[in-house]
PDB file of N, CA and C in Angstrom:
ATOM      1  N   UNK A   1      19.055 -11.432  31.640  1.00  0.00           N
ATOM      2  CA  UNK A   1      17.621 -11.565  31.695  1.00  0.00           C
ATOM      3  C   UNK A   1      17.093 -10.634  32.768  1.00  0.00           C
ATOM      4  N   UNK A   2      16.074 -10.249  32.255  1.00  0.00           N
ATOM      5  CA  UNK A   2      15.510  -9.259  33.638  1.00  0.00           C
ATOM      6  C   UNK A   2      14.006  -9.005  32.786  1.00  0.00           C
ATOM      7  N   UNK A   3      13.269  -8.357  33.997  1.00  0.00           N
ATOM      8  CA  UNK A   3      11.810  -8.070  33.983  1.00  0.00           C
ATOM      9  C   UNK A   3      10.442  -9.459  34.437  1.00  0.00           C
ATOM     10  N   UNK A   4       9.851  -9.334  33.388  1.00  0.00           N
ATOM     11  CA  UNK A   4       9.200 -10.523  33.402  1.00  0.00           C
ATOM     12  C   UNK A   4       9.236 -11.627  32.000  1.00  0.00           C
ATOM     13  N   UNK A   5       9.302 -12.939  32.752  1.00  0.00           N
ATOM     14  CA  UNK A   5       9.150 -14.250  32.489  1.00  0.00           C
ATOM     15  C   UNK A   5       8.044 -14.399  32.027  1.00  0.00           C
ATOM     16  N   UNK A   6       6.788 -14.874  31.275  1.00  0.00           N
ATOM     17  CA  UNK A   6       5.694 -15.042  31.046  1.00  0.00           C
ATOM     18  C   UNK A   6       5.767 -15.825  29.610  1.00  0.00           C
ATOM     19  N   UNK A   7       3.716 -15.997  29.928  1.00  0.00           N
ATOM     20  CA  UNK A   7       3.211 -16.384  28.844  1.00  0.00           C
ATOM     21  C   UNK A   7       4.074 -15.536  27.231  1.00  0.00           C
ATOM     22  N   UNK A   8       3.703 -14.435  27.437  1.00  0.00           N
ATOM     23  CA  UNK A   8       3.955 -13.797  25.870  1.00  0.00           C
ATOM     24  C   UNK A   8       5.268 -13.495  25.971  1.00  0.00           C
ATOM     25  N   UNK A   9       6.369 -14.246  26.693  1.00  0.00           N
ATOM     26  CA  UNK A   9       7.716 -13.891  25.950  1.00  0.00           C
ATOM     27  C   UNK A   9       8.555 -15.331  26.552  1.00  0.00           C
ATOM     28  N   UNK A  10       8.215 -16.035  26.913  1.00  0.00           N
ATOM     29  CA  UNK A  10       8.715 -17.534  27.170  1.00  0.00           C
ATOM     30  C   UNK A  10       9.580 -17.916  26.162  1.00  0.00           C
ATOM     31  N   UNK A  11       8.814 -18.100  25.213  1.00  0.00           N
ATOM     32  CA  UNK A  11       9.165 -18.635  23.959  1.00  0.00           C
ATOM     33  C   UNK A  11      10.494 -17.445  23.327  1.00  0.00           C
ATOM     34  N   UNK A  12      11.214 -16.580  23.157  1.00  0.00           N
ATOM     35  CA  UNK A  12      11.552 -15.695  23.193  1.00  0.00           C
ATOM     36  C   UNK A  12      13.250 -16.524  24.023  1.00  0.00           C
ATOM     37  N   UNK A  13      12.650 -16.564  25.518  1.00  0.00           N
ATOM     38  CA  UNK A  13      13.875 -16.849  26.281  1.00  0.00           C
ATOM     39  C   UNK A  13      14.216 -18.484  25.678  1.00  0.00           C
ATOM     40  N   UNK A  14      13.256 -18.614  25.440  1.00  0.00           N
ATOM     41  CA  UNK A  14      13.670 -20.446  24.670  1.00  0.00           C
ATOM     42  C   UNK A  14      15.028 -20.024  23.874  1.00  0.00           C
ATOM     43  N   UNK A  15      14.844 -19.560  22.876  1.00  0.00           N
ATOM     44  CA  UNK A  15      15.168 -19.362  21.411  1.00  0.00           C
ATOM     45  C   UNK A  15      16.431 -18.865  21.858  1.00  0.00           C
ATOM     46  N   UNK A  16      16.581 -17.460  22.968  1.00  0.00           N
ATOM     47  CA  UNK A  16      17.883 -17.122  23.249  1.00  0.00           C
ATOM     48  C   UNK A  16      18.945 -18.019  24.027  1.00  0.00           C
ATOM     49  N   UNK A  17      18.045 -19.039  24.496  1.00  0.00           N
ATOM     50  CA  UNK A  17      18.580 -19.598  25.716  1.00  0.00           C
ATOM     51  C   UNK A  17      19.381 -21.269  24.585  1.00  0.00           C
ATOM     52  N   UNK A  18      18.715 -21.486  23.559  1.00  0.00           N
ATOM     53  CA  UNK A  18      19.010 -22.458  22.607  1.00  0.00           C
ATOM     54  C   UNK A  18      20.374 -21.890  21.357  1.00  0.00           C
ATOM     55  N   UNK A  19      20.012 -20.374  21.374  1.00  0.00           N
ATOM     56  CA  UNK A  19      21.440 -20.302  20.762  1.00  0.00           C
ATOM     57  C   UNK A  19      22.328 -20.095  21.672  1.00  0.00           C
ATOM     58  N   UNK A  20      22.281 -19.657  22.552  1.00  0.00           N
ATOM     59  CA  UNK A  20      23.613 -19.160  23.334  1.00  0.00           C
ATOM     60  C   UNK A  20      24.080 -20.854  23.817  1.00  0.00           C
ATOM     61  N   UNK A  21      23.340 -21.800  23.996  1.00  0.00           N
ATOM     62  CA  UNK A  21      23.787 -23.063  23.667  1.00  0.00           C
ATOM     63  C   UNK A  21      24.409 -23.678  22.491  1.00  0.00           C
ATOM     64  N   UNK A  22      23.994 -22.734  21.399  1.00  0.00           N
ATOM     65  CA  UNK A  22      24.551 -23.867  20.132  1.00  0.00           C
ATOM     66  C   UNK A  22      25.893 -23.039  20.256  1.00  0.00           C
ATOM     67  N   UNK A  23      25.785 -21.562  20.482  1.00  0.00           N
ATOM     68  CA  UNK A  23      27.112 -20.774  20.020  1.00  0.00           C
ATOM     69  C   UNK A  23      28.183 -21.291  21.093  1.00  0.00           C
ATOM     70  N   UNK A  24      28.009 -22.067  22.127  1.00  0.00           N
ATOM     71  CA  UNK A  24      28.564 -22.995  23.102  1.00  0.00           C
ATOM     72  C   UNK A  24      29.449 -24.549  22.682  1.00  0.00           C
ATOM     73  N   UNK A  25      28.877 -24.714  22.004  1.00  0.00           N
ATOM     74  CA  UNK A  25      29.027 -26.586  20.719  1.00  0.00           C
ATOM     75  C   UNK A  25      30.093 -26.648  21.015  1.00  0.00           C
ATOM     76  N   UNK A  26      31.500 -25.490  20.887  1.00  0.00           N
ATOM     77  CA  UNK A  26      32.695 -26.196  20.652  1.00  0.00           C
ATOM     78  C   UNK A  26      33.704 -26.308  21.726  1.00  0.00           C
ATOM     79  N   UNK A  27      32.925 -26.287  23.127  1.00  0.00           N
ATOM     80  CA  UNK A  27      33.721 -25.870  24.551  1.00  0.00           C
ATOM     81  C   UNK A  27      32.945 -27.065  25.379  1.00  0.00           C
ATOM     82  N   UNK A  28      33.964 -27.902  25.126  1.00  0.00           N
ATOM     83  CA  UNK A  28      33.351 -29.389  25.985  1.00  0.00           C
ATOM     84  C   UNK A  28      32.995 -29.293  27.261  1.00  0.00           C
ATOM     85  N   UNK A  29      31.653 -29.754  27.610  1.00  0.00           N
ATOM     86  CA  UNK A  29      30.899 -29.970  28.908  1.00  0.00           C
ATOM     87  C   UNK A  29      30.767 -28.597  29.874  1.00  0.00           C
ATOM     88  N   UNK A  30      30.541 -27.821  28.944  1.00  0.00           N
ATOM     89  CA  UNK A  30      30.212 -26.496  30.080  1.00  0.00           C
ATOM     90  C   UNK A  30      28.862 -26.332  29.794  1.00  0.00           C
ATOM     91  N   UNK A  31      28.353 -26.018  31.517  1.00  0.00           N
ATOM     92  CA  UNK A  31      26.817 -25.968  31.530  1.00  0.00           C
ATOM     93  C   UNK A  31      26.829 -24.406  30.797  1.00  0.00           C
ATOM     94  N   UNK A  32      25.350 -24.247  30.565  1.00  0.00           N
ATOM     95  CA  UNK A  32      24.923 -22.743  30.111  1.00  0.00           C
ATOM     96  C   UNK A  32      24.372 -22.024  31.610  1.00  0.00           C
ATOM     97  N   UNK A  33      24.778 -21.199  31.645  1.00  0.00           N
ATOM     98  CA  UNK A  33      24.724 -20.397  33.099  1.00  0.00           C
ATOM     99  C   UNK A  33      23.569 -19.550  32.570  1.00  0.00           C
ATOM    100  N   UNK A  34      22.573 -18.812  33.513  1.00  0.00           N
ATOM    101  CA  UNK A  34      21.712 -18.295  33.214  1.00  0.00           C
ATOM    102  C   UNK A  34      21.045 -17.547  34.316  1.00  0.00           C
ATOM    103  N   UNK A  35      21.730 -16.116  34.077  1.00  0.00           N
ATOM    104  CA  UNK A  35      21.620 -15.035  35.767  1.00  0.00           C
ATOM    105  C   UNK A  35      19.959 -14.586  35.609  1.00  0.00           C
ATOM    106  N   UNK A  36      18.971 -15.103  36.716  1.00  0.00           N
ATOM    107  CA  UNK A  36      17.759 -14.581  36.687  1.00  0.00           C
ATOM    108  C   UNK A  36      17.898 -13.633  37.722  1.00  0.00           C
ATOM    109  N   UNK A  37      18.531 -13.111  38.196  1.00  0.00           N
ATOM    110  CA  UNK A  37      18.571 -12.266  39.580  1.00  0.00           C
ATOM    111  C   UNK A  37      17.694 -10.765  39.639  1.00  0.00           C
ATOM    112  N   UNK A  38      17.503 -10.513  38.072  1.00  0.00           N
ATOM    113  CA  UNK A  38      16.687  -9.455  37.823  1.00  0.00           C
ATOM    114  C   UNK A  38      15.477  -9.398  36.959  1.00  0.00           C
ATOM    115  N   UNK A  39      14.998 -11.063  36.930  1.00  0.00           N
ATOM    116  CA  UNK A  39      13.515 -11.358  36.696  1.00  0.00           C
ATOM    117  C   UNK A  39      12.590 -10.717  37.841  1.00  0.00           C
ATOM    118  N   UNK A  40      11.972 -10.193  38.003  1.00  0.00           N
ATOM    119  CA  UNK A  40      10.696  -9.808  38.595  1.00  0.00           C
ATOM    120  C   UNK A  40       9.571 -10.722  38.796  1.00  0.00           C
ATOM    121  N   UNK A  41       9.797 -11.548  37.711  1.00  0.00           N
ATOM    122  CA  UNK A  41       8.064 -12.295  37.941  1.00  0.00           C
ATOM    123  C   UNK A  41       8.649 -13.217  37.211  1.00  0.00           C
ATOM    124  N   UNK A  42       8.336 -14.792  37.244  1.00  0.00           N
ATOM    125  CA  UNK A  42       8.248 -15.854  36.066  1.00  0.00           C
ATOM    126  C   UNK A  42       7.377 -16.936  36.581  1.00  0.00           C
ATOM    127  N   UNK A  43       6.302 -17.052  35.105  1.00  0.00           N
ATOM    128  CA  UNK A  43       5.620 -18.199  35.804  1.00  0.00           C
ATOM    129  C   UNK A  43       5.767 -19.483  34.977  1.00  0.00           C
ATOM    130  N   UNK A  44       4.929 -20.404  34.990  1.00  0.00           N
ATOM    131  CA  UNK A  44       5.087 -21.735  34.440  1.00  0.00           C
ATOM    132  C   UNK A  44       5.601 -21.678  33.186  1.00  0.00           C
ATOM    133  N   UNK A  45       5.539 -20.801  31.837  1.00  0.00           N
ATOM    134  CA  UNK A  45       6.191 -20.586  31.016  1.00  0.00           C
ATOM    135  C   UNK A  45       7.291 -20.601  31.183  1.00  0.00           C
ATOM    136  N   UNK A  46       7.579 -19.509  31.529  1.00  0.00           N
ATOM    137  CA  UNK A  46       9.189 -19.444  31.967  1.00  0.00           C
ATOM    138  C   UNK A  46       9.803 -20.755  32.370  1.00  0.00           C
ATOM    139  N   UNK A  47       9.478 -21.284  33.443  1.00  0.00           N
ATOM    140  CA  UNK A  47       9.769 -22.610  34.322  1.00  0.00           C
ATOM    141  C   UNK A  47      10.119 -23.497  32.208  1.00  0.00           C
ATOM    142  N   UNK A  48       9.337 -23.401  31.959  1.00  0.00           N
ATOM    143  CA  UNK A  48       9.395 -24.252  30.641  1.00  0.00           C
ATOM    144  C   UNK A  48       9.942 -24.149  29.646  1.00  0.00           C
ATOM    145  N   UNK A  49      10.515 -22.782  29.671  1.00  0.00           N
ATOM    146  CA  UNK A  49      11.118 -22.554  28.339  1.00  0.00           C
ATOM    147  C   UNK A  49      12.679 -23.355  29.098  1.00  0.00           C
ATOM    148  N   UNK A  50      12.836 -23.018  30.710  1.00  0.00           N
ATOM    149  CA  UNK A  50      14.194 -23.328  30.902  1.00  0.00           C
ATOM    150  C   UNK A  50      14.364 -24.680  31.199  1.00  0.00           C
ATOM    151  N   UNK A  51      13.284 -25.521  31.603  1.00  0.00           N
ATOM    152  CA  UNK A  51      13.543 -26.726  31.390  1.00  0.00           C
ATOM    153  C   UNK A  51      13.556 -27.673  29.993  1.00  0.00           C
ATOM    154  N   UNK A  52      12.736 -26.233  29.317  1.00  0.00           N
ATOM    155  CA  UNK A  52      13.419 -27.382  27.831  1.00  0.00           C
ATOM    156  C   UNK A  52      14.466 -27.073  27.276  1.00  0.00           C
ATOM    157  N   UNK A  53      15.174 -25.994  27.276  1.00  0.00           N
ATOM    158  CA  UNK A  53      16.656 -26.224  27.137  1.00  0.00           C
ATOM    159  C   UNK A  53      17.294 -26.904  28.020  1.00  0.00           C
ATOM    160  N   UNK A  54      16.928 -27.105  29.107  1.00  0.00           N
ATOM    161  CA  UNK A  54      17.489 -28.128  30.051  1.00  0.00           C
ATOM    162  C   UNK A  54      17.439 -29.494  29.341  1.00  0.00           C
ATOM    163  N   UNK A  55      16.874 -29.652  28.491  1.00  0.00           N
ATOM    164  CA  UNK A  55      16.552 -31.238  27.718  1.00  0.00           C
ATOM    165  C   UNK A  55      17.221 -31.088  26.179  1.00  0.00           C
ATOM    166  N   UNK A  56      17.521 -29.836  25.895  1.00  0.00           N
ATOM    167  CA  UNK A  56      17.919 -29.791  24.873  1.00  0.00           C
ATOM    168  C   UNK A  56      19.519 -30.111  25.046  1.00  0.00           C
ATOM    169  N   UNK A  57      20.257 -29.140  26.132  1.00  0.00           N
ATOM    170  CA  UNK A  57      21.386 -29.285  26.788  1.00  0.00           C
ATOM    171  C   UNK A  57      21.951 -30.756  26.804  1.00  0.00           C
ATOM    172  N   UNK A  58      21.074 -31.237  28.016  1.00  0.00           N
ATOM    173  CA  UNK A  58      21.431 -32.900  28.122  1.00  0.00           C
ATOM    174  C   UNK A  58      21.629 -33.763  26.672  1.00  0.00           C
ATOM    175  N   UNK A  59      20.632 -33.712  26.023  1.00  0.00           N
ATOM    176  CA  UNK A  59      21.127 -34.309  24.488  1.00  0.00           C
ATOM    177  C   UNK A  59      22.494 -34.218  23.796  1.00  0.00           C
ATOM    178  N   UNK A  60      23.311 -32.839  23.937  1.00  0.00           N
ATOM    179  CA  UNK A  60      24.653 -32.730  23.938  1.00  0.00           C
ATOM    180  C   UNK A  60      25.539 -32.811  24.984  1.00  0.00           C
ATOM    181  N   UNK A  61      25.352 -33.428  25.784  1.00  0.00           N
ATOM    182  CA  UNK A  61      25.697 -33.708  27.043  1.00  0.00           C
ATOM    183  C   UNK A  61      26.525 -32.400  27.910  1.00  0.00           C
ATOM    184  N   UNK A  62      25.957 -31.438  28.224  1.00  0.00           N
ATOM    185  CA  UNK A  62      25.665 -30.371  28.812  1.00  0.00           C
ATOM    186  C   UNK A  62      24.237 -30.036  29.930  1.00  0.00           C
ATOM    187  N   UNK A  63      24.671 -28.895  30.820  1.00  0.00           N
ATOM    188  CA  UNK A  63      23.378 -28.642  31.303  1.00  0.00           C
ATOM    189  C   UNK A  63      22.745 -27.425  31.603  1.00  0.00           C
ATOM    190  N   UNK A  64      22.169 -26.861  32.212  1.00  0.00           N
ATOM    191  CA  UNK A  64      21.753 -25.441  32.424  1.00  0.00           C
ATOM    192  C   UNK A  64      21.739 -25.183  33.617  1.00  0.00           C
ATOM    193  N   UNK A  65      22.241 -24.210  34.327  1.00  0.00           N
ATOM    194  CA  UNK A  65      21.978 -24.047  35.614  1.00  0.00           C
ATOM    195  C   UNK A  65      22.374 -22.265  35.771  1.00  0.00           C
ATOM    196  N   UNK A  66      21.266 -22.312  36.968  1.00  0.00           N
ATOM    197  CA  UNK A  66      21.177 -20.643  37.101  1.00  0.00           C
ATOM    198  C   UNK A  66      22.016 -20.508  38.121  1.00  0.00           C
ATOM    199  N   UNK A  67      22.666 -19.195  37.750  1.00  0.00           N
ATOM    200  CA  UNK A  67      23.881 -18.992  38.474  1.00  0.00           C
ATOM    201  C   UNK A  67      23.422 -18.169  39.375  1.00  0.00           C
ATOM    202  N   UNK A  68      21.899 -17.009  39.381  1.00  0.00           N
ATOM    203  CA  UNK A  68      21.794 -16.667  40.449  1.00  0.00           C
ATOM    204  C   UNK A  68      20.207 -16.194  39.634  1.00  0.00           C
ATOM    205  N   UNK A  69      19.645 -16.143  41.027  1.00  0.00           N
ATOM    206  CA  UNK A  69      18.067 -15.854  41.084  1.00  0.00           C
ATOM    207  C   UNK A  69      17.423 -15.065  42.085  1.00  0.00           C
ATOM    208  N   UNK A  70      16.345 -14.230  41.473  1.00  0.00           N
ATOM    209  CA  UNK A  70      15.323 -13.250  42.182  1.00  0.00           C
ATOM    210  C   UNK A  70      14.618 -13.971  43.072  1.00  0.00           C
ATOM    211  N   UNK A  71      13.799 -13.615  44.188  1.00  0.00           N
ATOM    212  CA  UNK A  71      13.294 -14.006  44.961  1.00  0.00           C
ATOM    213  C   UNK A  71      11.738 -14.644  44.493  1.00  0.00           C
ATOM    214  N   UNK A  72      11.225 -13.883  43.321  1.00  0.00           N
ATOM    215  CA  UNK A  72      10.103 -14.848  42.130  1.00  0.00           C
ATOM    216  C   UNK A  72      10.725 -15.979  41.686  1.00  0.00           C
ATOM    217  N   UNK A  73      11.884 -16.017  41.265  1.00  0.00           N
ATOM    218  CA  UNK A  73      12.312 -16.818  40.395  1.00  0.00           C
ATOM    219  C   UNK A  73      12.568 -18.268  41.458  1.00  0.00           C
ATOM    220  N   UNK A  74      12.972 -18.229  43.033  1.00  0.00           N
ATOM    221  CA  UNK A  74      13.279 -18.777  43.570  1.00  0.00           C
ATOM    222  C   UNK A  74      11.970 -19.289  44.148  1.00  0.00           C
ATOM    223  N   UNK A  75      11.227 -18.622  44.464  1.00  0.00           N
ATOM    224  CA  UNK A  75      10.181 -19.112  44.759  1.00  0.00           C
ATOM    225  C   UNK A  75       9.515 -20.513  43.985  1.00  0.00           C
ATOM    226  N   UNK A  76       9.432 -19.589  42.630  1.00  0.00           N
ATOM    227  CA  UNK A  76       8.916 -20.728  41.606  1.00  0.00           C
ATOM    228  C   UNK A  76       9.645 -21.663  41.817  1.00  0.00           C
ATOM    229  N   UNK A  77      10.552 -22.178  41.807  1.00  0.00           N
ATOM    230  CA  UNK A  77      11.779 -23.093  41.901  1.00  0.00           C
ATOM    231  C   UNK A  77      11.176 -24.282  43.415  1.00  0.00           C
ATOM    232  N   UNK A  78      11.451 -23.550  44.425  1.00  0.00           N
ATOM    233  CA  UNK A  78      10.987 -24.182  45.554  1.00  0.00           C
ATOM    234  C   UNK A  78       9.255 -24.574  45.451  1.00  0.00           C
ATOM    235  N   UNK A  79       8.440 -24.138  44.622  1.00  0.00           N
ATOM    236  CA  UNK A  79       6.806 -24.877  44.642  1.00  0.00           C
ATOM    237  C   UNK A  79       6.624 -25.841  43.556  1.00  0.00           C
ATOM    238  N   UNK A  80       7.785 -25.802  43.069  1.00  0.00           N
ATOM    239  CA  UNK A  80       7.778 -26.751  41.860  1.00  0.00           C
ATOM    240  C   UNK A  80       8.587 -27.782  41.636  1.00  0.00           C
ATOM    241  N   UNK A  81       9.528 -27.610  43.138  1.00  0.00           N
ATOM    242  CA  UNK A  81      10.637 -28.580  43.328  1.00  0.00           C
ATOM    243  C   UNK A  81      11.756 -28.723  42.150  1.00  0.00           C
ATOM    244  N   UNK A  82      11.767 -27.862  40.955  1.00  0.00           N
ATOM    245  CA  UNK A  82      12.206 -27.871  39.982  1.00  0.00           C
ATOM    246  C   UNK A  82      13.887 -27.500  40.031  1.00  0.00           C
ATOM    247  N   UNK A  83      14.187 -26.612  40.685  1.00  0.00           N
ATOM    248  CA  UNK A  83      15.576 -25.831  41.365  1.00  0.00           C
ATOM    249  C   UNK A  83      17.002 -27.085  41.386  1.00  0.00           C
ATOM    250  N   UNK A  84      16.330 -28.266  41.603  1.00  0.00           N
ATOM    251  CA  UNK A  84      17.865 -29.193  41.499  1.00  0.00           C
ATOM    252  C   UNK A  84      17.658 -29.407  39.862  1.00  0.00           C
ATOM    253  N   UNK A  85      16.993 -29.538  39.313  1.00  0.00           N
ATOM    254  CA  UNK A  85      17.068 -29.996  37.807  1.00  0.00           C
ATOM    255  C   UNK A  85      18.099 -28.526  36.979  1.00  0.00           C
ATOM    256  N   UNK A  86      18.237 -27.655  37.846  1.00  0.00           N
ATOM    257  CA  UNK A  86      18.852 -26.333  37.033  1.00  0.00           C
ATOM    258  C   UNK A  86      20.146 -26.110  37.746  1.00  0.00           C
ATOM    259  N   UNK A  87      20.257 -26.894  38.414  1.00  0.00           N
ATOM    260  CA  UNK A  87      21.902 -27.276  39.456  1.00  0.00           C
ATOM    261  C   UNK A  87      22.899 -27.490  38.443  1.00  0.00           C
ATOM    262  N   UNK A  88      23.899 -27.088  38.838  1.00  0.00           N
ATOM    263  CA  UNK A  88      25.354 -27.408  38.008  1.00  0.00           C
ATOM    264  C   UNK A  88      25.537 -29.119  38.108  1.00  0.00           C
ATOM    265  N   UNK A  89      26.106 -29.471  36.528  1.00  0.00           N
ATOM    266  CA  UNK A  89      26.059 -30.877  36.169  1.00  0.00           C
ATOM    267  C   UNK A  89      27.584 -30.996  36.008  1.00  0.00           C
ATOM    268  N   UNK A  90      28.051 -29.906  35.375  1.00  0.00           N
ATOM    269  CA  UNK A  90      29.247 -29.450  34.341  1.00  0.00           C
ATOM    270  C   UNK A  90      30.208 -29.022  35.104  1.00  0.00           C
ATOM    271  N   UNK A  91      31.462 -28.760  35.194  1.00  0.00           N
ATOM    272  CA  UNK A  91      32.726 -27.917  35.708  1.00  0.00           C
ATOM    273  C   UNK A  91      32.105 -26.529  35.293  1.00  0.00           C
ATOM    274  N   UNK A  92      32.760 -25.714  35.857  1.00  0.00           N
ATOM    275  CA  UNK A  92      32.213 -23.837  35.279  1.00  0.00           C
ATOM    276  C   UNK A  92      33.300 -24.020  34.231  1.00  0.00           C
ATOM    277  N   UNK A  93      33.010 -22.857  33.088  1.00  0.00           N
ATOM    278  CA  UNK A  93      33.581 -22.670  32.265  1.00  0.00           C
ATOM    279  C   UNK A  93      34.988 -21.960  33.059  1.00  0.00           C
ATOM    280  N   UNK A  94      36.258 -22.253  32.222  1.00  0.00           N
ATOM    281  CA  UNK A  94      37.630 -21.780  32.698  1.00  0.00           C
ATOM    282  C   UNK A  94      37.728 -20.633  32.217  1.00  0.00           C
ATOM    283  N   UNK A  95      38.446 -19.455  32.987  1.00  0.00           N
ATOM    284  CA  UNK A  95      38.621 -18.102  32.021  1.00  0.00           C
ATOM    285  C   UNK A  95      39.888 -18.150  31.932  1.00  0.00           C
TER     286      UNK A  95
END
């Protein structure tokens, strides 16, 4: 992921962020990792597309958590108190 997070492409990171979860289904309890480190900007959209795969996750008992983040991205995180809900739930995947 990189650039900007927003209104007109939120929905976008949903959709990628929901398959790279389903293509996940058959590898028990690994969270979906998700490097924002080269977002530039994300605002409440963004925040939303990743907390609803965060809800989509939990339903298969999985979770989402960002493995590393831009200084926008962190920000948002800390004014929204949102940042533990995207915390590791799961073991990391084994290589």
């Amino acid at each position: 992921m990189s650039g900007e997070v927003d209104f007109g492409n939120a929905a976008i990171l949903r959709e990628d962020l929901l398959t790279a979860l389903a293509s996940q289904r058959d590898t028990p309890l690994v969270d979906l990792g998700v490097d924002l480190s080269r977002v530039t900007f994300c605002d409440c959209a963004g925040l939303n597309a990743l907390l609803s795969t965060r809800l989509a996750a939990l339903r298969v008992g999985r979770g989402v958590r960002i493995t590393a983040a831009s200084r926008p991205v962190e920000r948002l995180l800390h004014l929204t108190a949102t940042g533990f809900l995207l915390a590791s739930r799961c073991p990391p995947e084994s290589k």
